[in-house]
Each structure stands twice: as structure tokens, then as C-alpha cells.
PDB file of N, CA and C in Angstrom:
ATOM      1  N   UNK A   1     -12.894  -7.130   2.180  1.00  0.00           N
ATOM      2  CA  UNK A   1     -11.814  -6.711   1.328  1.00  0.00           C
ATOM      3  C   UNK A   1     -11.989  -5.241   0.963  1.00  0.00           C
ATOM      4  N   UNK A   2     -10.801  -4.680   1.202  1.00  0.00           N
ATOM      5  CA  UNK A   2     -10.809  -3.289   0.633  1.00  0.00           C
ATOM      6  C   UNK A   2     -10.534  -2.918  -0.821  1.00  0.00           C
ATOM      7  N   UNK A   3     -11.272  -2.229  -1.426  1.00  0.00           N
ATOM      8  CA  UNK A   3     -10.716  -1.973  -3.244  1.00  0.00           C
ATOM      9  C   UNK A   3     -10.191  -0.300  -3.832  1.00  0.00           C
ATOM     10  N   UNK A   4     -11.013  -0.003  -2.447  1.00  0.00           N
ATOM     11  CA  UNK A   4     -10.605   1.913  -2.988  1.00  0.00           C
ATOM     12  C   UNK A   4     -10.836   2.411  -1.291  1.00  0.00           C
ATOM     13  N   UNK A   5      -9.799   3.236  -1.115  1.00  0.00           N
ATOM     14  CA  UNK A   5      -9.249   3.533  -0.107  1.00  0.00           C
ATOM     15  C   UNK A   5      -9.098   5.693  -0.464  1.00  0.00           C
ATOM     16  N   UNK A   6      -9.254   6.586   0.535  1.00  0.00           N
ATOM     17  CA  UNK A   6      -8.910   8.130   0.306  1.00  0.00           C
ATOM     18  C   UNK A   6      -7.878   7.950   1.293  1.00  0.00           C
ATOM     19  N   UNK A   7      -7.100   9.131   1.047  1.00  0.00           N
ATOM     20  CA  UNK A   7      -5.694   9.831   1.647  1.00  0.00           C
ATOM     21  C   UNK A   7      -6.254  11.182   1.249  1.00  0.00           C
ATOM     22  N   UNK A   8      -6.384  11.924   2.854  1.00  0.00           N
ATOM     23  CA  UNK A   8      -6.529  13.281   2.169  1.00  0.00           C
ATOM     24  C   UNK A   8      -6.083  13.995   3.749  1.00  0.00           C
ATOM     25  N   UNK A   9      -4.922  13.382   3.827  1.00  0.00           N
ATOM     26  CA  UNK A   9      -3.790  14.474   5.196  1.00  0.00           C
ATOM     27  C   UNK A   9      -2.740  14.923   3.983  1.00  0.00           C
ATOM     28  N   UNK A  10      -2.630  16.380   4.137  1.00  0.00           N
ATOM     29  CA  UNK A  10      -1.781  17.949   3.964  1.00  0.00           C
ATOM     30  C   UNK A  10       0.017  16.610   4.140  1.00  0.00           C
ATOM     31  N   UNK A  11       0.436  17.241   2.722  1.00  0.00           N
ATOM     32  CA  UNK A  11       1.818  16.824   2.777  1.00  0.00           C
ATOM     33  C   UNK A  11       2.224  17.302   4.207  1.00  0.00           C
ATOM     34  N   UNK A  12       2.566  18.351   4.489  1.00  0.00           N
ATOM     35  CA  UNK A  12       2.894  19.133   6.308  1.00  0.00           C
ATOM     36  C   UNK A  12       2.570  18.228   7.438  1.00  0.00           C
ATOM     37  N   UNK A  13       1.079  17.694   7.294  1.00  0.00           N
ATOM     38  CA  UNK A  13       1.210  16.974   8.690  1.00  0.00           C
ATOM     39  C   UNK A  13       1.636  15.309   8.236  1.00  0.00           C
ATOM     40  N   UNK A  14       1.310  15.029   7.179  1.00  0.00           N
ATOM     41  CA  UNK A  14       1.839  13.791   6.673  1.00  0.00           C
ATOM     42  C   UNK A  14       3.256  13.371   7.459  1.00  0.00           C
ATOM     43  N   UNK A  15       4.461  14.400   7.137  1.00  0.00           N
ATOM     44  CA  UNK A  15       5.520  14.590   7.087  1.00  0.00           C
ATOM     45  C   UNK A  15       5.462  14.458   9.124  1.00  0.00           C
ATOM     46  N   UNK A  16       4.685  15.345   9.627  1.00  0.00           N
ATOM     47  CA  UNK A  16       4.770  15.414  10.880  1.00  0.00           C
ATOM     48  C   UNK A  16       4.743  14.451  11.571  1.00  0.00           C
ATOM     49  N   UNK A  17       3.423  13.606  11.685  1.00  0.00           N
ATOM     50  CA  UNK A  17       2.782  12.953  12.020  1.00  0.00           C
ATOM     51  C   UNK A  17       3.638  11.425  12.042  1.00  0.00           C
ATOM     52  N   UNK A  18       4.302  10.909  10.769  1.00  0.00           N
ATOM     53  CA  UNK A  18       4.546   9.983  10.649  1.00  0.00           C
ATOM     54  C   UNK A  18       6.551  10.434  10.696  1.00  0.00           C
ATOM     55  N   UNK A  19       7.028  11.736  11.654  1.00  0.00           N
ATOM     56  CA  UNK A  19       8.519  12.222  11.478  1.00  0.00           C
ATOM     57  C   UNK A  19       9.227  11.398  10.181  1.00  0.00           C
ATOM     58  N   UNK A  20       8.718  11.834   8.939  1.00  0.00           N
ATOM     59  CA  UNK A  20       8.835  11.683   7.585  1.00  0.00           C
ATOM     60  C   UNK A  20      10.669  12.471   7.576  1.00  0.00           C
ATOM     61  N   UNK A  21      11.666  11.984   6.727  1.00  0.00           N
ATOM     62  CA  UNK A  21      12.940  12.805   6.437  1.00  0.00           C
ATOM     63  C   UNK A  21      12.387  13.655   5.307  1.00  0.00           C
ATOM     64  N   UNK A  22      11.190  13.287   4.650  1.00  0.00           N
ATOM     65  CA  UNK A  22      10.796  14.250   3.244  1.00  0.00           C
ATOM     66  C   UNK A  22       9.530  14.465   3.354  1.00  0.00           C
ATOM     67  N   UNK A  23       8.876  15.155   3.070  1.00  0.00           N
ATOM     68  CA  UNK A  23       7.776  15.987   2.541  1.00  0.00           C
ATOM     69  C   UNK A  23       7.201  15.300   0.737  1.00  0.00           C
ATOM     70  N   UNK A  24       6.147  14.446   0.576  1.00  0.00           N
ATOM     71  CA  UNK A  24       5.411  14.131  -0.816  1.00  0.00           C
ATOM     72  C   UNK A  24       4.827  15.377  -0.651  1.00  0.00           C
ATOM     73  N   UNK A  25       4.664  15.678  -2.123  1.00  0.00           N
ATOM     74  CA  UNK A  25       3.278  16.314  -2.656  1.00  0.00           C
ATOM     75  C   UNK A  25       2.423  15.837  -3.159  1.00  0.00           C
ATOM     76  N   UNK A  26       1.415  16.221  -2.577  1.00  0.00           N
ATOM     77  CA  UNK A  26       0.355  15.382  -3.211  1.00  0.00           C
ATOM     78  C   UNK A  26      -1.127  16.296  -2.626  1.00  0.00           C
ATOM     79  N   UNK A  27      -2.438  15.857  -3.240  1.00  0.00           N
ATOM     80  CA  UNK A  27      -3.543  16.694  -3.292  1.00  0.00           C
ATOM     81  C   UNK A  27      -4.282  15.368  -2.627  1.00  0.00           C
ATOM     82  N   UNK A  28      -5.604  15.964  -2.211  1.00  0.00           N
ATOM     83  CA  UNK A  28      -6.646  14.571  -1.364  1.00  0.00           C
ATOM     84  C   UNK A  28      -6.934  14.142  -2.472  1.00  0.00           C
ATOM     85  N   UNK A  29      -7.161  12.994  -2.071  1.00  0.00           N
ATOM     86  CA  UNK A  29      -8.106  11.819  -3.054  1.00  0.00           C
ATOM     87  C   UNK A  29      -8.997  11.035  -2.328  1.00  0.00           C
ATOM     88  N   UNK A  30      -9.798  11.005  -2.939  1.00  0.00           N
ATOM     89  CA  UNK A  30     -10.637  10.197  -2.719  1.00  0.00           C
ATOM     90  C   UNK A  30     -11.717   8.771  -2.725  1.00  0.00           C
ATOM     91  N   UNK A  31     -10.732   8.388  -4.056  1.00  0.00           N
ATOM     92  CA  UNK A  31     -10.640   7.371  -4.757  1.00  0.00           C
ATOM     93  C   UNK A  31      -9.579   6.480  -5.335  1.00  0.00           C
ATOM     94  N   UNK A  32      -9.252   6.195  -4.541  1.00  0.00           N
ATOM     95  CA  UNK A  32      -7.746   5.109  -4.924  1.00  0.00           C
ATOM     96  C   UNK A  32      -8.275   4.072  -5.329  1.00  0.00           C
ATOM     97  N   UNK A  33      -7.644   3.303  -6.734  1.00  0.00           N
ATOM     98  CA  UNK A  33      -8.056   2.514  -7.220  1.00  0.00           C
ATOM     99  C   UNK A  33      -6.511   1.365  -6.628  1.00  0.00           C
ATOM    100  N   UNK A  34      -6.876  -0.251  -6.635  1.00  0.00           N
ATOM    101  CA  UNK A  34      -5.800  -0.834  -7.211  1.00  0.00           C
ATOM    102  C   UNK A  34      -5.141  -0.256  -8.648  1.00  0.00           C
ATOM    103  N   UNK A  35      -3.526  -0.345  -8.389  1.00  0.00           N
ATOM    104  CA  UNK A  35      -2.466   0.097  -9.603  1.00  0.00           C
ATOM    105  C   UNK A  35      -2.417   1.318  -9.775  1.00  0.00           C
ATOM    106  N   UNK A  36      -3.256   2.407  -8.861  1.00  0.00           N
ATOM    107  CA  UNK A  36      -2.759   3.188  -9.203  1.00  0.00           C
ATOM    108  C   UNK A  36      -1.397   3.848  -8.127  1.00  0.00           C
ATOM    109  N   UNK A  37      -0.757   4.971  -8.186  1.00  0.00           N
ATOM    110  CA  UNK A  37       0.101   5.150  -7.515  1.00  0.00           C
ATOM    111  C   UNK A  37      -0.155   5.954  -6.235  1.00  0.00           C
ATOM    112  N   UNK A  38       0.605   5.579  -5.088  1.00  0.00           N
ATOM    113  CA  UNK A  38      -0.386   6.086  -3.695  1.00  0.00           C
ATOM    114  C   UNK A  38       1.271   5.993  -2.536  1.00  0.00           C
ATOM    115  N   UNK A  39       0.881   6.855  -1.885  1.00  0.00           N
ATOM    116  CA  UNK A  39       2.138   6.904  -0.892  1.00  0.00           C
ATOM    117  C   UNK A  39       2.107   6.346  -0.082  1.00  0.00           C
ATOM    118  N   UNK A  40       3.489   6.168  -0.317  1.00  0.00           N
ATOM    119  CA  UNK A  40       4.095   4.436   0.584  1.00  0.00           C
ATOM    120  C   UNK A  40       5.609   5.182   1.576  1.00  0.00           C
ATOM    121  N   UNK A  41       5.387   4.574   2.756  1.00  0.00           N
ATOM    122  CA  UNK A  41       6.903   4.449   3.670  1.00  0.00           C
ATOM    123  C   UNK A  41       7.238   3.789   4.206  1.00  0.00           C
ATOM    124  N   UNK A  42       8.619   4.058   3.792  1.00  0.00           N
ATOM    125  CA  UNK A  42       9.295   2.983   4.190  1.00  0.00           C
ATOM    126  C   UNK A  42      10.561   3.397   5.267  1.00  0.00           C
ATOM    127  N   UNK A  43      10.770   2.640   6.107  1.00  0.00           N
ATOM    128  CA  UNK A  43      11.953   2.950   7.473  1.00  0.00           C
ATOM    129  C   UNK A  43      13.097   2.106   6.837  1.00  0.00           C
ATOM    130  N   UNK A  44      14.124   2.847   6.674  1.00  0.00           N
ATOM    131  CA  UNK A  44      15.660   1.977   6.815  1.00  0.00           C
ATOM    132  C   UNK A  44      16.531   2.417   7.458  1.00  0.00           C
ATOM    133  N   UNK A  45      17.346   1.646   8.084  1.00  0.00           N
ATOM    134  CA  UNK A  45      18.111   2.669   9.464  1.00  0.00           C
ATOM    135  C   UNK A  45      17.689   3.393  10.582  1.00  0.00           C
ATOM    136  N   UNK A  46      16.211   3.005  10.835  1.00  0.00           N
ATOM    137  CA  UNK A  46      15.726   4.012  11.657  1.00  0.00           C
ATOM    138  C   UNK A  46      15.087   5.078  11.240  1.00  0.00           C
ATOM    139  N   UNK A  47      14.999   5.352   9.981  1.00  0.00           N
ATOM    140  CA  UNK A  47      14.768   6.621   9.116  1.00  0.00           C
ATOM    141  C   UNK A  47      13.384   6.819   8.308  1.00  0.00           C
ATOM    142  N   UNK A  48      12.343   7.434   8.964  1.00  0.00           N
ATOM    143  CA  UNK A  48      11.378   6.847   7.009  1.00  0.00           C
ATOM    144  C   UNK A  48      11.232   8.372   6.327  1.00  0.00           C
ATOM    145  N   UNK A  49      11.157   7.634   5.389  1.00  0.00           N
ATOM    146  CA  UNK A  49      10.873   8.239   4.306  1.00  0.00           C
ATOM    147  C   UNK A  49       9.406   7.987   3.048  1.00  0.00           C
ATOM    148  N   UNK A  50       9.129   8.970   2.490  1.00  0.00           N
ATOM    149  CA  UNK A  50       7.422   8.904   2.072  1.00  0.00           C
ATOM    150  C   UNK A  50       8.329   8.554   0.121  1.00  0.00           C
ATOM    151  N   UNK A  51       7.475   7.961  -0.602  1.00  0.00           N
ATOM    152  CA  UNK A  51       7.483   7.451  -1.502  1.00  0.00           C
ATOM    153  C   UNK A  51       6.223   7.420  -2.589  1.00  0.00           C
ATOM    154  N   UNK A  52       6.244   7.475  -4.025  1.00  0.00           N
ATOM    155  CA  UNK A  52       5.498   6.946  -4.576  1.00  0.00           C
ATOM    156  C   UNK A  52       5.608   5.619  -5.263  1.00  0.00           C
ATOM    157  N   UNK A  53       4.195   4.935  -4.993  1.00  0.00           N
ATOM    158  CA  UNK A  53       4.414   3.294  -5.270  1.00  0.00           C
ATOM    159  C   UNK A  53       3.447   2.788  -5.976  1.00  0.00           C
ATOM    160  N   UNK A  54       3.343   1.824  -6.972  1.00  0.00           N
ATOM    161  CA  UNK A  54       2.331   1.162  -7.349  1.00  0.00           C
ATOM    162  C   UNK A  54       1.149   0.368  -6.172  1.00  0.00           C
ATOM    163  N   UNK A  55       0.084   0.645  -6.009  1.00  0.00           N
ATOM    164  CA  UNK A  55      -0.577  -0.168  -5.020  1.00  0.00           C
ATOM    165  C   UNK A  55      -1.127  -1.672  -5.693  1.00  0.00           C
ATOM    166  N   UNK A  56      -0.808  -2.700  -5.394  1.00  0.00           N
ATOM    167  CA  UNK A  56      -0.106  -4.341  -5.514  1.00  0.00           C
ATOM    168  C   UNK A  56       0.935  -4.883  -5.280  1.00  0.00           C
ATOM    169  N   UNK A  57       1.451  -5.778  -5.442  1.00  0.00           N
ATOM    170  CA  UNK A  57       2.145  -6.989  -5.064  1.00  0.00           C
ATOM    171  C   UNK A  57       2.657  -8.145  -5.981  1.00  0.00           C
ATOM    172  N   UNK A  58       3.576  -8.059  -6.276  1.00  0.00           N
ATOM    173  CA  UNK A  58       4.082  -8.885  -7.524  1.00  0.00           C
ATOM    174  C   UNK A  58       5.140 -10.007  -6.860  1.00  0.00           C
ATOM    175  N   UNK A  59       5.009 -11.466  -6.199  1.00  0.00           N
ATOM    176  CA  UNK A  59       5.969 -11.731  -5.284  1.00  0.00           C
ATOM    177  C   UNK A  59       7.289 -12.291  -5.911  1.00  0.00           C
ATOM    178  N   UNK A  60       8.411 -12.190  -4.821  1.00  0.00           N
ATOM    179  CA  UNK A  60       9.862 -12.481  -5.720  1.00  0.00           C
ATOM    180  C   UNK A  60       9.432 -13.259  -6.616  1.00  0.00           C
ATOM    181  N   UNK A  61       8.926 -14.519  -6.456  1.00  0.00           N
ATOM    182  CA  UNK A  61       9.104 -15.698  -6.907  1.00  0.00           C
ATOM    183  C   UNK A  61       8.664 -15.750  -8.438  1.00  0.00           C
ATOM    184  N   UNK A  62       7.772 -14.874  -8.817  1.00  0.00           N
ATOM    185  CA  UNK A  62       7.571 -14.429 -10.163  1.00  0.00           C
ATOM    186  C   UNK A  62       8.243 -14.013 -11.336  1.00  0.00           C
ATOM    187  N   UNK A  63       8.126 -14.898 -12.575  1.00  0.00           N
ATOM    188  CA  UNK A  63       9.367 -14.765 -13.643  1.00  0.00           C
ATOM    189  C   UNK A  63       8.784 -13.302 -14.628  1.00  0.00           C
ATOM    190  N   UNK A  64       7.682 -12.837 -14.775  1.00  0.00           N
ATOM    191  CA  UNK A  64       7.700 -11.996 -15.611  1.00  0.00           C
ATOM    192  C   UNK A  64       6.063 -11.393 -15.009  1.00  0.00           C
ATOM    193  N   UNK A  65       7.018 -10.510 -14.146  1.00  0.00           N
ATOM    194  CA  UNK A  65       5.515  -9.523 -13.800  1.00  0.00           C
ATOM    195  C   UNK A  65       4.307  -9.348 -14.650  1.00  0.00           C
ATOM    196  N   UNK A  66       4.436  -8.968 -16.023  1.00  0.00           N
ATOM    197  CA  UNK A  66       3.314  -8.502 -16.993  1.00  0.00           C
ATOM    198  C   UNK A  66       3.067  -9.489 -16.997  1.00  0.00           C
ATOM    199  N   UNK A  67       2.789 -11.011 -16.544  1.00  0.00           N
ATOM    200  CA  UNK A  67       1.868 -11.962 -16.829  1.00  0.00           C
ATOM    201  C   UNK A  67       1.630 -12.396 -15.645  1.00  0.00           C
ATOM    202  N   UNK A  68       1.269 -12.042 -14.261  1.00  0.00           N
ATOM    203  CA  UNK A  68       1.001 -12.074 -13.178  1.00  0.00           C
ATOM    204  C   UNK A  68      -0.387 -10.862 -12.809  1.00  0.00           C
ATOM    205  N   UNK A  69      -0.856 -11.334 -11.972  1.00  0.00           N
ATOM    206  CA  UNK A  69      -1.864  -9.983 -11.672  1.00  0.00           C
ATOM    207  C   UNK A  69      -1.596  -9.873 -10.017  1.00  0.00           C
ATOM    208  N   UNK A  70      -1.922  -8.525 -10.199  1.00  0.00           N
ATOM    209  CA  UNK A  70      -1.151  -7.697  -8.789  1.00  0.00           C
ATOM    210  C   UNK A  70      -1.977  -8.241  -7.751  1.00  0.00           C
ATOM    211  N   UNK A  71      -1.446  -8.437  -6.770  1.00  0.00           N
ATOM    212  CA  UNK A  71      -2.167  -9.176  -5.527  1.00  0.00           C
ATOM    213  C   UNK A  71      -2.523  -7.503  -4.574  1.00  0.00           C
ATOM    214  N   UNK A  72      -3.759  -7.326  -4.234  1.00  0.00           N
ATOM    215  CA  UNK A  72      -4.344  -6.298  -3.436  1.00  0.00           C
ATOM    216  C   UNK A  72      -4.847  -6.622  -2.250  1.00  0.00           C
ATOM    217  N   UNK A  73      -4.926  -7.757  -1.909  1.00  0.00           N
ATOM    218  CA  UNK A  73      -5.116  -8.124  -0.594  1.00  0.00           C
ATOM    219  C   UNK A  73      -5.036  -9.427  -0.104  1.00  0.00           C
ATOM    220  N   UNK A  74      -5.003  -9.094   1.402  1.00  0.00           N
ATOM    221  CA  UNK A  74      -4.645 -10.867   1.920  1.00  0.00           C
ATOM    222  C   UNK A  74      -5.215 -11.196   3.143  1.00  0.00           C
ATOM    223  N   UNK A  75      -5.483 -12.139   3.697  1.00  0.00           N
ATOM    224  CA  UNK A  75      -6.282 -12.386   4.549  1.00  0.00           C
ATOM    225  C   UNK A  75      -5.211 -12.793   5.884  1.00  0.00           C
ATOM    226  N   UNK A  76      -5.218 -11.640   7.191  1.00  0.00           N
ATOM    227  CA  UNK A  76      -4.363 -11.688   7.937  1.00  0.00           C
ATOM    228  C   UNK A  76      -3.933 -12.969   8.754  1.00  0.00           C
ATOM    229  N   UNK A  77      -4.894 -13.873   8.617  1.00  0.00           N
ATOM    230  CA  UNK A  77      -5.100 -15.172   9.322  1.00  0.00           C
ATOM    231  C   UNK A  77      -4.230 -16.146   8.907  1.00  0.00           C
ATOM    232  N   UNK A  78      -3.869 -16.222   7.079  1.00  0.00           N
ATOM    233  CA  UNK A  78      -2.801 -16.930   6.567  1.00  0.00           C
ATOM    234  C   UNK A  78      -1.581 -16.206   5.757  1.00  0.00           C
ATOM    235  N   UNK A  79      -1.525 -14.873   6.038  1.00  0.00           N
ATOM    236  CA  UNK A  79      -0.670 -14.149   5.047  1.00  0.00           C
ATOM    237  C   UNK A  79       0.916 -14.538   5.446  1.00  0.00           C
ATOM    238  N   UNK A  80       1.222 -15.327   6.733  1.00  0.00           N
ATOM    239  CA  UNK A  80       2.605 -15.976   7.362  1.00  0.00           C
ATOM    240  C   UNK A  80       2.543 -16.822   6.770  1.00  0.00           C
ATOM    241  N   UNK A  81       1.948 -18.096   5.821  1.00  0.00           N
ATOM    242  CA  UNK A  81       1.557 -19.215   5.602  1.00  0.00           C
ATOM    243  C   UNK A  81       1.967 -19.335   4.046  1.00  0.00           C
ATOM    244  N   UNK A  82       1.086 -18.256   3.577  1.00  0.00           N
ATOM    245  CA  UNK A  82       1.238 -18.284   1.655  1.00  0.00           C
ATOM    246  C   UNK A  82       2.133 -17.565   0.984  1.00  0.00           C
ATOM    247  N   UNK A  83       2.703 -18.335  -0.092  1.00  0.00           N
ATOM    248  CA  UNK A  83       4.062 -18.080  -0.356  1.00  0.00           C
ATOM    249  C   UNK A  83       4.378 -16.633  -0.939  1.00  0.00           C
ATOM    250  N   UNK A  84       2.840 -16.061  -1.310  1.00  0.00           N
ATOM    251  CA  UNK A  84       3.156 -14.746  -1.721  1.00  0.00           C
ATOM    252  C   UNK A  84       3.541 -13.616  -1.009  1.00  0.00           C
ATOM    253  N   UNK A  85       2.736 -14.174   0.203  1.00  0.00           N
ATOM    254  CA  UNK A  85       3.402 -12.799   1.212  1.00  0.00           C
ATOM    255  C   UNK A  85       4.049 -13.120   2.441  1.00  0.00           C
ATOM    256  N   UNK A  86       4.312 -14.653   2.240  1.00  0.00           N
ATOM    257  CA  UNK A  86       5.448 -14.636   3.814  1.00  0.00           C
ATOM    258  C   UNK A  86       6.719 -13.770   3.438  1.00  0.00           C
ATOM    259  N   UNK A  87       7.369 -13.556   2.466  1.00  0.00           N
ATOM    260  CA  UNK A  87       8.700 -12.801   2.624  1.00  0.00           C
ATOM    261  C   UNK A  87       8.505 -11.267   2.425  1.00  0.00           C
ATOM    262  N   UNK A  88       7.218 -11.131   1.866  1.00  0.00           N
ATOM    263  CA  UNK A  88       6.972  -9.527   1.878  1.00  0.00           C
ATOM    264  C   UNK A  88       6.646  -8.959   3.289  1.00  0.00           C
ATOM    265  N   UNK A  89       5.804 -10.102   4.140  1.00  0.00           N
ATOM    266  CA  UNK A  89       5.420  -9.783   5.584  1.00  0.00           C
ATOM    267  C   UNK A  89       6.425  -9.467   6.362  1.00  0.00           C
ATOM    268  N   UNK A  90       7.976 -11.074   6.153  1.00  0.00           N
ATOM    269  CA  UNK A  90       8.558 -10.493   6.873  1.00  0.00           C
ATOM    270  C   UNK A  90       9.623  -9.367   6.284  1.00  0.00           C
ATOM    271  N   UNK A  91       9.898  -9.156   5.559  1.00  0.00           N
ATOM    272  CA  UNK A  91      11.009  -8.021   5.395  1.00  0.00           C
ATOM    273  C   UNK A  91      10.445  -6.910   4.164  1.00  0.00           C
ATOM    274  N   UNK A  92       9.611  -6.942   3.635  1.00  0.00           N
ATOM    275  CA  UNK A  92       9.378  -5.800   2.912  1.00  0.00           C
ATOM    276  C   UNK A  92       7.785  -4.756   3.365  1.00  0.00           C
ATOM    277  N   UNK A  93       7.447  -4.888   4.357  1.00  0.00           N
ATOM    278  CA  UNK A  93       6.243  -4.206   5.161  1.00  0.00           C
ATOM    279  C   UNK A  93       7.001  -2.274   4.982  1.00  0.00           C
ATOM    280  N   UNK A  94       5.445  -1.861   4.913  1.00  0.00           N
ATOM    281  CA  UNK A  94       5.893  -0.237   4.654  1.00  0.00           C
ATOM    282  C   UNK A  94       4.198   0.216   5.159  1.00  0.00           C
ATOM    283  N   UNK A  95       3.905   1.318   5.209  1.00  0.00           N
ATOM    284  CA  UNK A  95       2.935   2.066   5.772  1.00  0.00           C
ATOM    285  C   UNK A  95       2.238   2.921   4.546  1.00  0.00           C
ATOM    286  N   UNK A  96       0.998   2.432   4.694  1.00  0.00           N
ATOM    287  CA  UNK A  96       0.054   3.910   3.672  1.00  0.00           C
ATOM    288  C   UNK A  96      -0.799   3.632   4.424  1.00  0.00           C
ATOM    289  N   UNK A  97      -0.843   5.272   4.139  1.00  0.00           N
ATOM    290  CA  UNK A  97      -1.374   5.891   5.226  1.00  0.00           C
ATOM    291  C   UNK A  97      -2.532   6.263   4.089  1.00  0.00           C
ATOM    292  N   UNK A  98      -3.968   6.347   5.076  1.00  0.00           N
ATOM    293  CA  UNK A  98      -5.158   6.175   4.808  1.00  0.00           C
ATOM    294  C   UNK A  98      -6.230   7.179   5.455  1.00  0.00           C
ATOM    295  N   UNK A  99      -6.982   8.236   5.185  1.00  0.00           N
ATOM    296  CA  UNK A  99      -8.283   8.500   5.755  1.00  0.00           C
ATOM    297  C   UNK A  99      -9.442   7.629   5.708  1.00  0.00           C
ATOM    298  N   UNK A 100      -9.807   6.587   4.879  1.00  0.00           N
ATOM    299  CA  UNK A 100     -10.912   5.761   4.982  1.00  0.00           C
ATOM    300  C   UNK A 100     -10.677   5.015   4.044  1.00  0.00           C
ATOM    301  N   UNK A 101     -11.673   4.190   4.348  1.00  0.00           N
ATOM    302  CA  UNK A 101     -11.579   3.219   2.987  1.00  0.00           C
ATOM    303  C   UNK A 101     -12.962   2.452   2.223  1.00  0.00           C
ATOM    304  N   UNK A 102     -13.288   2.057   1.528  1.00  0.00           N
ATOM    305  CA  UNK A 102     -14.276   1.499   0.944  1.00  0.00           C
ATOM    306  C   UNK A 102     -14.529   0.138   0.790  1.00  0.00           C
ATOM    307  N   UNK A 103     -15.690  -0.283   1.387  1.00  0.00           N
ATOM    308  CA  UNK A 103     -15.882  -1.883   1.089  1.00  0.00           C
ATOM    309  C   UNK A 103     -16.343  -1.974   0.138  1.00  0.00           C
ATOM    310  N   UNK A 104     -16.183  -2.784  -1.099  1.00  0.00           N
ATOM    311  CA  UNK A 104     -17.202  -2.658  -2.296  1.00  0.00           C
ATOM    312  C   UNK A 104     -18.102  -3.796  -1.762  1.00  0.00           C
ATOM    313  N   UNK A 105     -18.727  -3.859  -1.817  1.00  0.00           N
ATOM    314  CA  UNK A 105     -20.312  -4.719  -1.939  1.00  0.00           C
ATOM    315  C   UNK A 105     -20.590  -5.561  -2.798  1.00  0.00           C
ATOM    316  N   UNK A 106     -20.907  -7.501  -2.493  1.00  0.00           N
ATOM    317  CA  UNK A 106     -20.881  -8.291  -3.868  1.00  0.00           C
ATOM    318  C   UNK A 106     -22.050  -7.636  -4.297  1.00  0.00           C
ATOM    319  N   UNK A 107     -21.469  -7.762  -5.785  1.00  0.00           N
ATOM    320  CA  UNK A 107     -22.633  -7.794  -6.572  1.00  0.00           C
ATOM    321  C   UNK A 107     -23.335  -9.372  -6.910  1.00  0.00           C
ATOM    322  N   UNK A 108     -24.685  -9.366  -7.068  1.00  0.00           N
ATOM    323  CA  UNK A 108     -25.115 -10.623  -7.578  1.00  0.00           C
ATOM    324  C   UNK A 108     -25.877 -10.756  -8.896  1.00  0.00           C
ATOM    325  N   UNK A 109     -25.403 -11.831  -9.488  1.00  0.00           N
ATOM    326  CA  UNK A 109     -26.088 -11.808 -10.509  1.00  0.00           C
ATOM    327  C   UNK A 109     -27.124 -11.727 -11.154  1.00  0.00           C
TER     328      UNK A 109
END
């Protein structure tokens, strides 16, 4: 499982790389936490475009977000299967884009 993830590609090639219609600003990081906000794209019409987004997952089916906790990951083997992310898999998928990422390590007691 991944928990903290860096992004540290230049808005310019961001934009290039992924033929973005817009240009984010943004500085490297190197520490992305879950919840915090991290660039997201999304294609409609053929078109993408770069975004800022909360990083989690709150699925439709949920009556009141603030009493839910954000889902950060899923295991690719059943994510077609469980009800939280079959409809995000199929129709709400988007791209963040990543230089590396971090495994955290169990801790034991």
C-alpha cells in the first residue's frame, strides 16, 4: 500500500507530456499525504485537463461524507467486485501523475 507519494515534474512539461488544455501551478513535493490536495486529470470529450483534488474516495453510495473515512487504496484484484469502487473504476478513473512513491513499513508493536 502506498501512503505518501512526490510529484515533482515542472507545470511546462506536466502540461506537455500528458497534452494537458491547461497548465497547474504548482512547486515539487515531496510528501503527499492522504487528504491532502494533489493534481488530478481528467479527459472529457477527448480533452484533459489538470485539476486540483482531494486525494480519497468518498463512494456515491454514501449519505454524509463527514462521517465516512476517505478510502486511499484498493487492491487491484477485487476493486471490479467492491461496491466502493466498481462505479468509480468504471466511469470516474482520472490520472495523477507521480515521481515516486513511498511504502510505509508495518510497524509492530
Amino acid at each position: 500500500m502506498c501512503g505518501r507519494y512526490a510529484s515533482t515534474l515542472p507545470p511546462e512539461q506536466m502540461a506537455e507530456l500528458f497534452k494537458l488544455l491547461n497548465s497547474i501551478e504548482s512547486v515539487p513535493r515531496y510528501n503527499i499525504a492522504p487528504t491532502q490536495p494533489v493534481i488530478a486529470i481528467w479527459e472529457e470529450s477527448g480533452r484533459r485537463q489538470g485539476h486540483f483534488a482531494r486525494w480519497g474516495s468518498v463512494p456515491r453510495w454514501v449519505k454524509d461524507p463527514r462521517e465516512f473515512p476517505l478510502l486511499i487504496n484498493a487492491r487491484v484484484e477485487t476493486m471490479g467486485e467492491k461496491p466502493a469502487f466498481r462505479d468509480t473504476l468504471k466511469h470516474g478513473r482520472c490520472i495523477i501523475p507521480a515521481s515516486g512513491y513511498y511504502r510505509m513499513a508495518h510497524q509492530s508493536r
